[in-house]
N, C-alpha and C. Protein backbone atom coordinates (compact mmCIF):
# COMPACT_ATOMS: atom_id res chain seq x y z
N UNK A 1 16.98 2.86 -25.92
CA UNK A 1 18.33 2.72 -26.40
C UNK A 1 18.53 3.54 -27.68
N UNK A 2 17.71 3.58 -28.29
CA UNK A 2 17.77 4.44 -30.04
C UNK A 2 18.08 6.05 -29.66
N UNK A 3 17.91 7.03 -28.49
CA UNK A 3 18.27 7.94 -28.47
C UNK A 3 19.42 8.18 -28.10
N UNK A 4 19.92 7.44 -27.45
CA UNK A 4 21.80 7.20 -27.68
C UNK A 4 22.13 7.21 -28.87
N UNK A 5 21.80 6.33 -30.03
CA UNK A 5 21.91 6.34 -30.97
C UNK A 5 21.45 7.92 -32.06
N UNK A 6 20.48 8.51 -31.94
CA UNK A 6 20.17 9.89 -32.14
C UNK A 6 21.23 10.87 -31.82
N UNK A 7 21.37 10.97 -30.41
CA UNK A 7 21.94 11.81 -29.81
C UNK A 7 23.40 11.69 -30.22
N UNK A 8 23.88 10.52 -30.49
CA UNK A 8 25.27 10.33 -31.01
C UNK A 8 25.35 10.75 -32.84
N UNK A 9 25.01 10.49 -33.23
CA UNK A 9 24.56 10.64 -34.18
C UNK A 9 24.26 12.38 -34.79
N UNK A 10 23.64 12.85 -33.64
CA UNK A 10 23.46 14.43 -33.84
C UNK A 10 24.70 15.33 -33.91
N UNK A 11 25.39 14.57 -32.81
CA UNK A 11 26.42 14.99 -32.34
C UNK A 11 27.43 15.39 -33.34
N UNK A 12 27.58 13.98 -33.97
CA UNK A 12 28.22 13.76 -35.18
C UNK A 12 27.84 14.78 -36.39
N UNK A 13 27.04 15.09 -36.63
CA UNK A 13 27.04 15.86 -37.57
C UNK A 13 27.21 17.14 -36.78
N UNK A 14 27.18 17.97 -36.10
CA UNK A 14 27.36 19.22 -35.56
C UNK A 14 29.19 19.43 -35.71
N UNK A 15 29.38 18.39 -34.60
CA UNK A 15 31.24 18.35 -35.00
C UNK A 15 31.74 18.10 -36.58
N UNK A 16 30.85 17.55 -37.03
CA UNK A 16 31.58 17.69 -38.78
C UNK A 16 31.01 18.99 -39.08
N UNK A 17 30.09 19.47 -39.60
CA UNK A 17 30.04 20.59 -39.93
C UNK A 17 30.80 22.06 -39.23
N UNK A 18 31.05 21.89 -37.93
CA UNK A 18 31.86 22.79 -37.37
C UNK A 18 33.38 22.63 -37.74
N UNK A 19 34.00 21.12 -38.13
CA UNK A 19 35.12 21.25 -38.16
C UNK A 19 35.82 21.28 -40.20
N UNK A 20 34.26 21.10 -40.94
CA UNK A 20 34.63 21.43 -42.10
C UNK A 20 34.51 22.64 -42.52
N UNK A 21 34.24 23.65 -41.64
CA UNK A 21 34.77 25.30 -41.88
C UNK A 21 36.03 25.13 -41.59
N UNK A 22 36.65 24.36 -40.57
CA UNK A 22 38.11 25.00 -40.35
C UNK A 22 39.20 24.58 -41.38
N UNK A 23 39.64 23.56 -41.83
CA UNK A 23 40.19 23.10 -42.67
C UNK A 23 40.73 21.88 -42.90
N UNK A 24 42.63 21.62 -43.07
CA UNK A 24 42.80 20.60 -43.25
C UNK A 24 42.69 19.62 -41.96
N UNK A 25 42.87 20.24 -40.61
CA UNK A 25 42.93 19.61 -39.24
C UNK A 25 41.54 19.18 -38.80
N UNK A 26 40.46 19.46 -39.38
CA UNK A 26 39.45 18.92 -38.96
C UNK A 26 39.83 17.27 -38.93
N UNK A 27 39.97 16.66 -39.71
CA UNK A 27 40.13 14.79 -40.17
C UNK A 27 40.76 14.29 -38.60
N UNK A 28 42.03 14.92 -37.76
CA UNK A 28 42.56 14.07 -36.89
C UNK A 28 41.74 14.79 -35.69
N UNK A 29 41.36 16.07 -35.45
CA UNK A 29 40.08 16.07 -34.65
C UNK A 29 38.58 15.50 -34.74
N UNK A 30 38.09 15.41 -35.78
CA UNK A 30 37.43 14.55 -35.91
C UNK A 30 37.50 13.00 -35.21
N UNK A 31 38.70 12.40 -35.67
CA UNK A 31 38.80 11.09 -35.75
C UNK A 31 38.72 11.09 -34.07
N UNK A 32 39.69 12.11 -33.28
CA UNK A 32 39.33 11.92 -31.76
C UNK A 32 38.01 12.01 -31.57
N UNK A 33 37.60 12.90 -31.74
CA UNK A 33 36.13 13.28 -30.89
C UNK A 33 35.75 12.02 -31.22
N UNK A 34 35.46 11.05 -32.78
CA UNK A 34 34.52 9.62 -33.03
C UNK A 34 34.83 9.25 -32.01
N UNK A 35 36.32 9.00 -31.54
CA UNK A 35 37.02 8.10 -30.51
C UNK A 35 36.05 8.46 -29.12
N UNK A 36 35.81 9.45 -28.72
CA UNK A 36 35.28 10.04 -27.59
C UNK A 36 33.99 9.57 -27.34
N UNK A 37 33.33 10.12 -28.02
CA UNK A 37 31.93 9.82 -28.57
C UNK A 37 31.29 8.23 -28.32
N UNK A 38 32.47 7.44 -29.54
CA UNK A 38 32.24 6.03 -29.09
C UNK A 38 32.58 5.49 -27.46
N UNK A 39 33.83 6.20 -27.33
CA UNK A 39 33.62 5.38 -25.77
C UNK A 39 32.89 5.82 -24.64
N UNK A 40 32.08 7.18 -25.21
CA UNK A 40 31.00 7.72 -24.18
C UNK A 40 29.89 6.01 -24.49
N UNK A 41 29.62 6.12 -26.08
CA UNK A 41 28.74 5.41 -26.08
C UNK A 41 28.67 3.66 -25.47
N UNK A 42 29.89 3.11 -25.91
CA UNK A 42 30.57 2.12 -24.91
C UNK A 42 30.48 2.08 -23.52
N UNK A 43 30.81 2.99 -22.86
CA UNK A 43 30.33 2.98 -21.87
C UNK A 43 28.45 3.39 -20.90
N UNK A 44 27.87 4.04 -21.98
CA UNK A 44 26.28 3.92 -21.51
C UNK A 44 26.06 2.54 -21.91
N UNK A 45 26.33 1.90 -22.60
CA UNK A 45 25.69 0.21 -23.30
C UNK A 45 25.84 -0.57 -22.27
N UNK A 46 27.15 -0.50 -21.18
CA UNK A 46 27.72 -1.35 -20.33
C UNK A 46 26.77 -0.69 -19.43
N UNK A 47 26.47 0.34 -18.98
CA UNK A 47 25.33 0.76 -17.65
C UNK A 47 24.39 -0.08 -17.94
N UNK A 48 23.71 -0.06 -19.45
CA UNK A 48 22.38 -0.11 -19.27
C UNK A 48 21.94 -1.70 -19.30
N UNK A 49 23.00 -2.52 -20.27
CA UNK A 49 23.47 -3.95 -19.85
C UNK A 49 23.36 -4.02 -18.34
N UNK A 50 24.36 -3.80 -17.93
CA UNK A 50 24.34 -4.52 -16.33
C UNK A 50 22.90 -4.58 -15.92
N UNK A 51 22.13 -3.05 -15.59
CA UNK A 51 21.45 -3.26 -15.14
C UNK A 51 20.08 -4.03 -15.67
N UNK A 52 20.19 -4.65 -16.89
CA UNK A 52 19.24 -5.34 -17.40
C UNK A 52 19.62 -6.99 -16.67
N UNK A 53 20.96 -6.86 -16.76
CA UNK A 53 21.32 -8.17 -16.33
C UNK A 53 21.00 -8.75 -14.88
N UNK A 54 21.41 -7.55 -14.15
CA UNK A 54 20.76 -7.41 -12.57
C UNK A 54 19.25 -7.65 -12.61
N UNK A 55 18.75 -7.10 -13.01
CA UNK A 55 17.27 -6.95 -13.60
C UNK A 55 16.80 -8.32 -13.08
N UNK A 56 16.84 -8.97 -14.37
CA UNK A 56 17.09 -10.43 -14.35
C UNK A 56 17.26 -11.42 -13.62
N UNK A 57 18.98 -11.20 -12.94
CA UNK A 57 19.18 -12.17 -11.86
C UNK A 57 18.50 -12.38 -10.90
N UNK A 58 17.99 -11.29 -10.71
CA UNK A 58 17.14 -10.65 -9.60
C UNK A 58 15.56 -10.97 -9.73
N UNK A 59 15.33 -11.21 -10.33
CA UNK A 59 14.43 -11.88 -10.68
C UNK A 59 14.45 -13.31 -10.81
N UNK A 60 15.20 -14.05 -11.47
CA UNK A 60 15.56 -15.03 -11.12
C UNK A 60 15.60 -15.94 -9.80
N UNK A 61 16.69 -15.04 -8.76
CA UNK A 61 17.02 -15.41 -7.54
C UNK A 61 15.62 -15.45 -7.02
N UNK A 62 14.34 -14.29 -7.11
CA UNK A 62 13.23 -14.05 -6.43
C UNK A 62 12.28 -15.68 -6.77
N UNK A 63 12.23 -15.89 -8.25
CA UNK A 63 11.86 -17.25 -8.53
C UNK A 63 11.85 -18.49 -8.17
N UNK A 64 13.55 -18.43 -7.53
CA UNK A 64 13.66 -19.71 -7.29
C UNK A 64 13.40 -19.51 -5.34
N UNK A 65 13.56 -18.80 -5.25
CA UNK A 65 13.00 -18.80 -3.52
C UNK A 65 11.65 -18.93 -3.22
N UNK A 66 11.10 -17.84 -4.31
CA UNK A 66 9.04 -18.22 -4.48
C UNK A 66 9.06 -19.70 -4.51
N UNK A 67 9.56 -20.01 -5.82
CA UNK A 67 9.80 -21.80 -5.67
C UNK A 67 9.67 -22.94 -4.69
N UNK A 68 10.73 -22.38 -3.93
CA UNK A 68 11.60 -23.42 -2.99
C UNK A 68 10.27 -22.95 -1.87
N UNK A 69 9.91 -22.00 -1.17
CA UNK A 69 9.01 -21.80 -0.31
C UNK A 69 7.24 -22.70 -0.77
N UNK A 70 7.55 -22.24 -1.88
CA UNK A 70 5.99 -23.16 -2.12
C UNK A 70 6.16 -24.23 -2.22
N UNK A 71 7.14 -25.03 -2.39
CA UNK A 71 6.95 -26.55 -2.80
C UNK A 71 7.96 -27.70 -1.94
N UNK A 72 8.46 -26.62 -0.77
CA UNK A 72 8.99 -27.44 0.04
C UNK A 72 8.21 -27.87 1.01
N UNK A 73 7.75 -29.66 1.45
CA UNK A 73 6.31 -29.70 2.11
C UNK A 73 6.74 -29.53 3.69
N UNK A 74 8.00 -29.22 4.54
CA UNK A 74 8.13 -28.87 5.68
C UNK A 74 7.52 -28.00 5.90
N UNK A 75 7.94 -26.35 4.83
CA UNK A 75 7.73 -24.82 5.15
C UNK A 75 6.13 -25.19 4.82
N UNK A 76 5.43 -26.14 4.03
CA UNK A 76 3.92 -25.87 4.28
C UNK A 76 3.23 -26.65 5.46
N UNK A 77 3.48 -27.33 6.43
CA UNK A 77 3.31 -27.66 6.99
C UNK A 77 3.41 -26.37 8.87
N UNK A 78 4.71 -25.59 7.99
CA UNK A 78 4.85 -24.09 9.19
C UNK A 78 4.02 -23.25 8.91
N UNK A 79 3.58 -22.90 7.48
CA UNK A 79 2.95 -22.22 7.16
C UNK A 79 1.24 -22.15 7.35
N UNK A 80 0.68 -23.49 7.19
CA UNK A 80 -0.62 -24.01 7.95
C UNK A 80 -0.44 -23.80 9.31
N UNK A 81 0.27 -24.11 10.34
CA UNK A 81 0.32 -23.94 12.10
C UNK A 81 0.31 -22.44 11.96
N UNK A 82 0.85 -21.77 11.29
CA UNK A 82 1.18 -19.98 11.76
C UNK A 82 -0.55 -19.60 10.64
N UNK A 83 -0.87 -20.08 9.72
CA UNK A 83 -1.85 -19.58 9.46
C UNK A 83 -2.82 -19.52 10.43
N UNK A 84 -2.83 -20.73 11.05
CA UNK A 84 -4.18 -21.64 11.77
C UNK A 84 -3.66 -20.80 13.35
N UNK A 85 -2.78 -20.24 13.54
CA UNK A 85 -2.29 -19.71 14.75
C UNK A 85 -2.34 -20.49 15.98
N UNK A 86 -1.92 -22.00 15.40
CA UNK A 86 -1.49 -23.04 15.95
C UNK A 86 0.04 -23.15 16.75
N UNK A 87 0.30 -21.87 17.63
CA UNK A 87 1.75 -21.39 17.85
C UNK A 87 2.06 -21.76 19.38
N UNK A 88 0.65 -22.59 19.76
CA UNK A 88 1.11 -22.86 21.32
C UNK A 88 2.23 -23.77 21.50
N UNK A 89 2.98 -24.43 20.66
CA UNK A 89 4.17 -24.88 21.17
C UNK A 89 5.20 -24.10 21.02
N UNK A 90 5.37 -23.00 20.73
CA UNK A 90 6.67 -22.12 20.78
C UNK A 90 6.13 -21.77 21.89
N UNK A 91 5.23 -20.58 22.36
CA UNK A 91 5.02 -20.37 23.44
C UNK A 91 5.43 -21.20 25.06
N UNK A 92 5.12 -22.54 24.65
CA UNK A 92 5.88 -23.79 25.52
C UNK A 92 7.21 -23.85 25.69
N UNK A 93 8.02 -23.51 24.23
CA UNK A 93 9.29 -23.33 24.05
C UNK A 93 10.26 -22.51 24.59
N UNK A 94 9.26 -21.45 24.72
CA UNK A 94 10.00 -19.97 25.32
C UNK A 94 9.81 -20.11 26.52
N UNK A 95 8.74 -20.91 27.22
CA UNK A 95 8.60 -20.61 29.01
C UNK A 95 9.01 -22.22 29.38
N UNK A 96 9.50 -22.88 28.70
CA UNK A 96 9.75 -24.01 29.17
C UNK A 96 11.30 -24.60 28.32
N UNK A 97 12.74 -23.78 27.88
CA UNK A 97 12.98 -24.47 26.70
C UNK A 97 14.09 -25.86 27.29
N UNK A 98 13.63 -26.38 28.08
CA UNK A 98 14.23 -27.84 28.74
C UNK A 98 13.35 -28.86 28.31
N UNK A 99 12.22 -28.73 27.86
CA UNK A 99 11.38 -29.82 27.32
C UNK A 99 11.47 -29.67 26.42
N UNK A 100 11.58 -31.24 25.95
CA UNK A 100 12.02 -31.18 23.97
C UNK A 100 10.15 -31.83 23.56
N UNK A 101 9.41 -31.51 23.91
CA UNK A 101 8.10 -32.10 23.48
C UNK A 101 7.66 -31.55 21.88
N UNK A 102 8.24 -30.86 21.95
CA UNK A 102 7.73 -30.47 20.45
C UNK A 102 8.96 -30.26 19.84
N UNK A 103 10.10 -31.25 19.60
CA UNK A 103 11.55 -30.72 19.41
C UNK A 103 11.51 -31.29 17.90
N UNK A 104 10.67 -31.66 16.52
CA UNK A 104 10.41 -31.87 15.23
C UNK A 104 9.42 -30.47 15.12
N UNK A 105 8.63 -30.11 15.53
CA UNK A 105 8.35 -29.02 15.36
C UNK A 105 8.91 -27.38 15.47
N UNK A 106 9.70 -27.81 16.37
CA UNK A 106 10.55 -26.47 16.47
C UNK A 106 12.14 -26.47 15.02
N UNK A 107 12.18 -27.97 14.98
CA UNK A 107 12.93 -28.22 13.82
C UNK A 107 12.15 -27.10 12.46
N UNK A 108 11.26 -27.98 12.59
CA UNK A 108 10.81 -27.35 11.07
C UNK A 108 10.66 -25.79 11.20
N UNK A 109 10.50 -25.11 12.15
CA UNK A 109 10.11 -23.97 12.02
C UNK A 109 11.36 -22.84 12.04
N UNK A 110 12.27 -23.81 12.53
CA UNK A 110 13.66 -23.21 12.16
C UNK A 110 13.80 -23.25 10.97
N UNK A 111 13.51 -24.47 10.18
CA UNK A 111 13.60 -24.29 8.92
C UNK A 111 12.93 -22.94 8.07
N UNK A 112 11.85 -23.12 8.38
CA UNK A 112 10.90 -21.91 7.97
C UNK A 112 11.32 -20.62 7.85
N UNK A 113 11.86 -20.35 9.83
CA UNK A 113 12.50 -19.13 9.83
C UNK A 113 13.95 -18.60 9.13
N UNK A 114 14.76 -19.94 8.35
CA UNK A 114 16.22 -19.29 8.62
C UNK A 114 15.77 -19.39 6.91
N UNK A 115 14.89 -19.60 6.25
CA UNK A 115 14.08 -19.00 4.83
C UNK A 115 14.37 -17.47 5.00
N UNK A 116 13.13 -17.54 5.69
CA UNK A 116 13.48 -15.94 5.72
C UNK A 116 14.34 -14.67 6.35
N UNK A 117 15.26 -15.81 7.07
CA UNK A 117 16.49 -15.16 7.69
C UNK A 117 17.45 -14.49 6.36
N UNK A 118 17.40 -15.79 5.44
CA UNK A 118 17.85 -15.51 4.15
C UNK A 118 17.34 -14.12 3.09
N UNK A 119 16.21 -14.43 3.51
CA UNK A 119 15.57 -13.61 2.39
C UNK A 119 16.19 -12.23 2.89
N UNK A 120 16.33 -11.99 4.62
CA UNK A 120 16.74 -10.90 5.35
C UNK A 120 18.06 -10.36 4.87
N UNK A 121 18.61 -11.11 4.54
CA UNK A 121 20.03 -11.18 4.36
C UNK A 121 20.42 -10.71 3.02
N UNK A 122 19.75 -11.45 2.03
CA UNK A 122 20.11 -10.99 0.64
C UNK A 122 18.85 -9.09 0.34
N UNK A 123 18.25 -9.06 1.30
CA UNK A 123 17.96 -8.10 1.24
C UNK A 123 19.09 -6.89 1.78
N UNK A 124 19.64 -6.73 3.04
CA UNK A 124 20.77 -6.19 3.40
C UNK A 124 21.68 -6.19 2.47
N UNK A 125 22.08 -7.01 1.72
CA UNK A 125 23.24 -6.74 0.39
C UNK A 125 22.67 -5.98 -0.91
N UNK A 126 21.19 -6.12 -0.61
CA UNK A 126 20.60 -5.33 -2.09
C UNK A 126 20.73 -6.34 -3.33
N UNK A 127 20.19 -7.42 -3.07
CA UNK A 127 20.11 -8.39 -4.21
C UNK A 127 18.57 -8.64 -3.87
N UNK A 128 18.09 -8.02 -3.36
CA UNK A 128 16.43 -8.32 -3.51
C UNK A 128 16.01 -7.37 -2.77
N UNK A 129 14.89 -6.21 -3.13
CA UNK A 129 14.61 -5.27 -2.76
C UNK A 129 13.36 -5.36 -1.66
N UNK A 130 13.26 -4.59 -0.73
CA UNK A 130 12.34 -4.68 0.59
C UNK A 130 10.61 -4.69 -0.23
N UNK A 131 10.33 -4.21 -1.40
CA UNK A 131 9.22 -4.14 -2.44
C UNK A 131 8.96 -5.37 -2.97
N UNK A 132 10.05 -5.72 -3.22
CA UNK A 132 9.68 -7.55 -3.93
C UNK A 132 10.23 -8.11 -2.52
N UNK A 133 10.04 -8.68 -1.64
CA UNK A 133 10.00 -9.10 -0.50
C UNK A 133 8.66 -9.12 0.02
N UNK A 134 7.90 -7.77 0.42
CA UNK A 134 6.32 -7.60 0.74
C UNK A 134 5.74 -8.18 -0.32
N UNK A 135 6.02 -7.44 -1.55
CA UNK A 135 4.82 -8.38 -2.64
C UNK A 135 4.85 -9.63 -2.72
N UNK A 136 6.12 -10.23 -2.48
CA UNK A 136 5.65 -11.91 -2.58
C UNK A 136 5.62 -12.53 -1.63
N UNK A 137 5.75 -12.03 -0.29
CA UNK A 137 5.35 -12.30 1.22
C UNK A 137 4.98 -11.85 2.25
N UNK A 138 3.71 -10.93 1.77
CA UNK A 138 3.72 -9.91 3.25
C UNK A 138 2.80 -10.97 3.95
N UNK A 139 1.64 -11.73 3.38
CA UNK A 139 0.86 -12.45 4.29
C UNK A 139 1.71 -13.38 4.82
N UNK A 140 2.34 -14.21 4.54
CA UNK A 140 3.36 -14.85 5.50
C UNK A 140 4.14 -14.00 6.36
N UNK A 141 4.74 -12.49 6.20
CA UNK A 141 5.36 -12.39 7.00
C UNK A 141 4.88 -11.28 8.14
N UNK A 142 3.21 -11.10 7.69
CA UNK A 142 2.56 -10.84 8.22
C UNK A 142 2.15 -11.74 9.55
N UNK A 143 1.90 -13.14 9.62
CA UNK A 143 1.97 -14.33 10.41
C UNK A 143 3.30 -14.37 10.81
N UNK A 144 4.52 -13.70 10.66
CA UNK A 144 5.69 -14.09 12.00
C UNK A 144 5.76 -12.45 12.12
N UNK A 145 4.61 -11.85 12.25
CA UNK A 145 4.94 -10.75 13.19
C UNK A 145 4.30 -10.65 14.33
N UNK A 146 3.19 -11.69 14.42
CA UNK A 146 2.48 -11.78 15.41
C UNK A 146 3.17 -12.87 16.83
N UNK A 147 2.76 -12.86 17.69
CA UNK A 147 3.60 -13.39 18.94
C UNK A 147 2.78 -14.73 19.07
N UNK A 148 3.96 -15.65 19.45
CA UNK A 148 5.10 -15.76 20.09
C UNK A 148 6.01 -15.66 19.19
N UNK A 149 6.30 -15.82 17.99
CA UNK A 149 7.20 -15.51 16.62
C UNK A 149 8.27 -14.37 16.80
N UNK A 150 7.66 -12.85 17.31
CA UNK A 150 8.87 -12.33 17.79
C UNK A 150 10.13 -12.29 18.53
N UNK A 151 9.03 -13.07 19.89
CA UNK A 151 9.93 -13.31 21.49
C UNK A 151 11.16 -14.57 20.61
N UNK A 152 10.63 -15.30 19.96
CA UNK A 152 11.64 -16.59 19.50
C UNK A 152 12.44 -15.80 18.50
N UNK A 153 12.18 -15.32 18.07
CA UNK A 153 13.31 -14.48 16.76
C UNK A 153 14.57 -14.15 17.60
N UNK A 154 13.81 -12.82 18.60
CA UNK A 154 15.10 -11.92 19.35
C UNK A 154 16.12 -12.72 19.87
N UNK A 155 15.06 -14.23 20.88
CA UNK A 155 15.71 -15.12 21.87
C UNK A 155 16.70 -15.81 21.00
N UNK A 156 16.12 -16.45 19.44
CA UNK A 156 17.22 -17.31 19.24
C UNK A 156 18.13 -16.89 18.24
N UNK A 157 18.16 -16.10 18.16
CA UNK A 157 19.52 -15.27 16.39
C UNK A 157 18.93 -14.94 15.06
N UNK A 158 17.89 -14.85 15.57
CA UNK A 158 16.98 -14.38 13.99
C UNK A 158 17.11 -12.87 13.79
N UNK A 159 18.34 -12.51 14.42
CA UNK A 159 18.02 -10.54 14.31
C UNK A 159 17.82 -10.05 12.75
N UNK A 160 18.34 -10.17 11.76
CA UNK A 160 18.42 -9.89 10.51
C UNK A 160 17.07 -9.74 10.27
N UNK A 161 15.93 -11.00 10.61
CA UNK A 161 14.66 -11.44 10.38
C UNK A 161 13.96 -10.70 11.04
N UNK A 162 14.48 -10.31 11.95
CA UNK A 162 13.16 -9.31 13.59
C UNK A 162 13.52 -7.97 12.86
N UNK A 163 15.20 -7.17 12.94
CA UNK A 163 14.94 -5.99 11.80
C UNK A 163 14.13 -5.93 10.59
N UNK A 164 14.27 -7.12 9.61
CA UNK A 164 13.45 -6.32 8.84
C UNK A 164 11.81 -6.80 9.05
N UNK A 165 11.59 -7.66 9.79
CA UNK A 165 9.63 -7.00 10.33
C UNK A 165 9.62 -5.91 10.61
N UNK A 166 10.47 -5.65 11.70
CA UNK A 166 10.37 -4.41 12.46
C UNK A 166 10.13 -2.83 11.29
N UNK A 167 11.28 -3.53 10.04
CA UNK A 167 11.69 -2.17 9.12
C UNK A 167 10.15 -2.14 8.29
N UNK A 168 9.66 -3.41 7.94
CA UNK A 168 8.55 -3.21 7.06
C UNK A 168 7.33 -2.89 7.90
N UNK A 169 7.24 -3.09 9.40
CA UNK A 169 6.18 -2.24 10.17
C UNK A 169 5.30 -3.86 10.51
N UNK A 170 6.29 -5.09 10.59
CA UNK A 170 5.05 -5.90 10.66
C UNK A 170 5.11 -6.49 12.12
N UNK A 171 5.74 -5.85 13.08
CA UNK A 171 5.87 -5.88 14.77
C UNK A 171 4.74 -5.30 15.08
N UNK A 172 4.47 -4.35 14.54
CA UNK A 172 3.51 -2.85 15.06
C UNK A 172 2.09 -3.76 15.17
N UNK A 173 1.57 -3.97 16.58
CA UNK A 173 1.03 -4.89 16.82
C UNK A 173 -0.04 -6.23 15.54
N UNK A 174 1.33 -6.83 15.52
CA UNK A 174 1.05 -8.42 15.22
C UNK A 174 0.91 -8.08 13.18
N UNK A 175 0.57 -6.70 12.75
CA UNK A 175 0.38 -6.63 11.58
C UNK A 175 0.54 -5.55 10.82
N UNK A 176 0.33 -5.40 9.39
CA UNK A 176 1.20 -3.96 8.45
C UNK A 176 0.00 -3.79 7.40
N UNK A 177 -0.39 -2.87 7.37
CA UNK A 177 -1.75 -2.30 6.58
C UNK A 177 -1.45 -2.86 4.98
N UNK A 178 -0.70 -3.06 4.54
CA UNK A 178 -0.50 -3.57 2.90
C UNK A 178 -0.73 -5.18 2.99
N UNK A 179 -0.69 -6.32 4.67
CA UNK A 179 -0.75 -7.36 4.09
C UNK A 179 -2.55 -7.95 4.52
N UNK A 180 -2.56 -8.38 3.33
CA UNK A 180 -3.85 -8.91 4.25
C UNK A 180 -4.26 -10.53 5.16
N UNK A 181 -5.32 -10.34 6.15
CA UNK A 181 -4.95 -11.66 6.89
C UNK A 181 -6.50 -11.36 8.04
């Protein structure tokens, strides 16, 4: 931020010394150009604000989802079955979906998935970048790229969620070289 301050500053003296050769009209050119000058500088403060502020939120928002994923005990309870590749009841689900035998389990894993349906989502608007997404979940989302996890995505409205596996490469059979598992 201090070379804004320099650079304005430099500025300032170049336009005074150029305009105290000319004479009495230097003072109301002067006084514009300050005018200029400052609202150049007014306006870099407001760029570099926002994006500190974004910065932030954004960070923030990433916090409280890290949060909510670790300490909600449903999503760890999805997260142990997809670790443990305990997935034979979706598989049941998809070739059978008239039997409700596992119909609390498919609950929760909706839950699980429409997490990261979300996460899909605020990624598409650009409030959380596809970089902080992998870093704070590729091994989980490394585990819903593997099958039956896809076939249930496409089948039940998870598209947002199946694009972006697909975009981060974690379809490409069952896994993506950055997560480990």
């Amino acid at each position: 931020m201090n070379w804004i301050y320099y650079s304005i500053g430099g500025l300032l003296l170049l336009l005074l010394g150029s305009w105290c050769a000319r004479g009495v009209e230097w003072t109301r050119e002067l006084f514009e150009a300050l005018f200029y000058v400052a609202a150049i500088g007014a306006a870099l403060a407001s760029v570099v604000q926002y994006r500190q502020n974004s910065s932030s939120e954004r960070t923030r928002r990433l916090f409280e989802l890290y949060q909510k994923f670790y300490t909600d005990g449903r999503m760890q309870q999805v997260r142990l079955k997809l670790d443990w590749d305990e997935t034979g009841f979706i598989s049941e689900f998809l070739n059978h979906p008239q039997d409700d035998r596992h119909k609390e389990k498919l609950a929760e894993l909706d839950d699980y998935l429409n997490f990261f349906h979300f996460l899909s989502y605020l990624v598409e608007l650009g409030q959380v970048s596809k970089a902080d997404v992998r870093a704070m979940f590729a091994y989980f989302l490394d585990d819903l790229g593997r099958e039956p996890i896809p076939s249930y995505l496409s089948k039940y409205g998870y598209r947002k969620l199946y694009n972006l596996l697909e975009e981060l490469g974690y379809l490409k059979n069952g896994s993506t070289p950055n997560a480990p598992h």
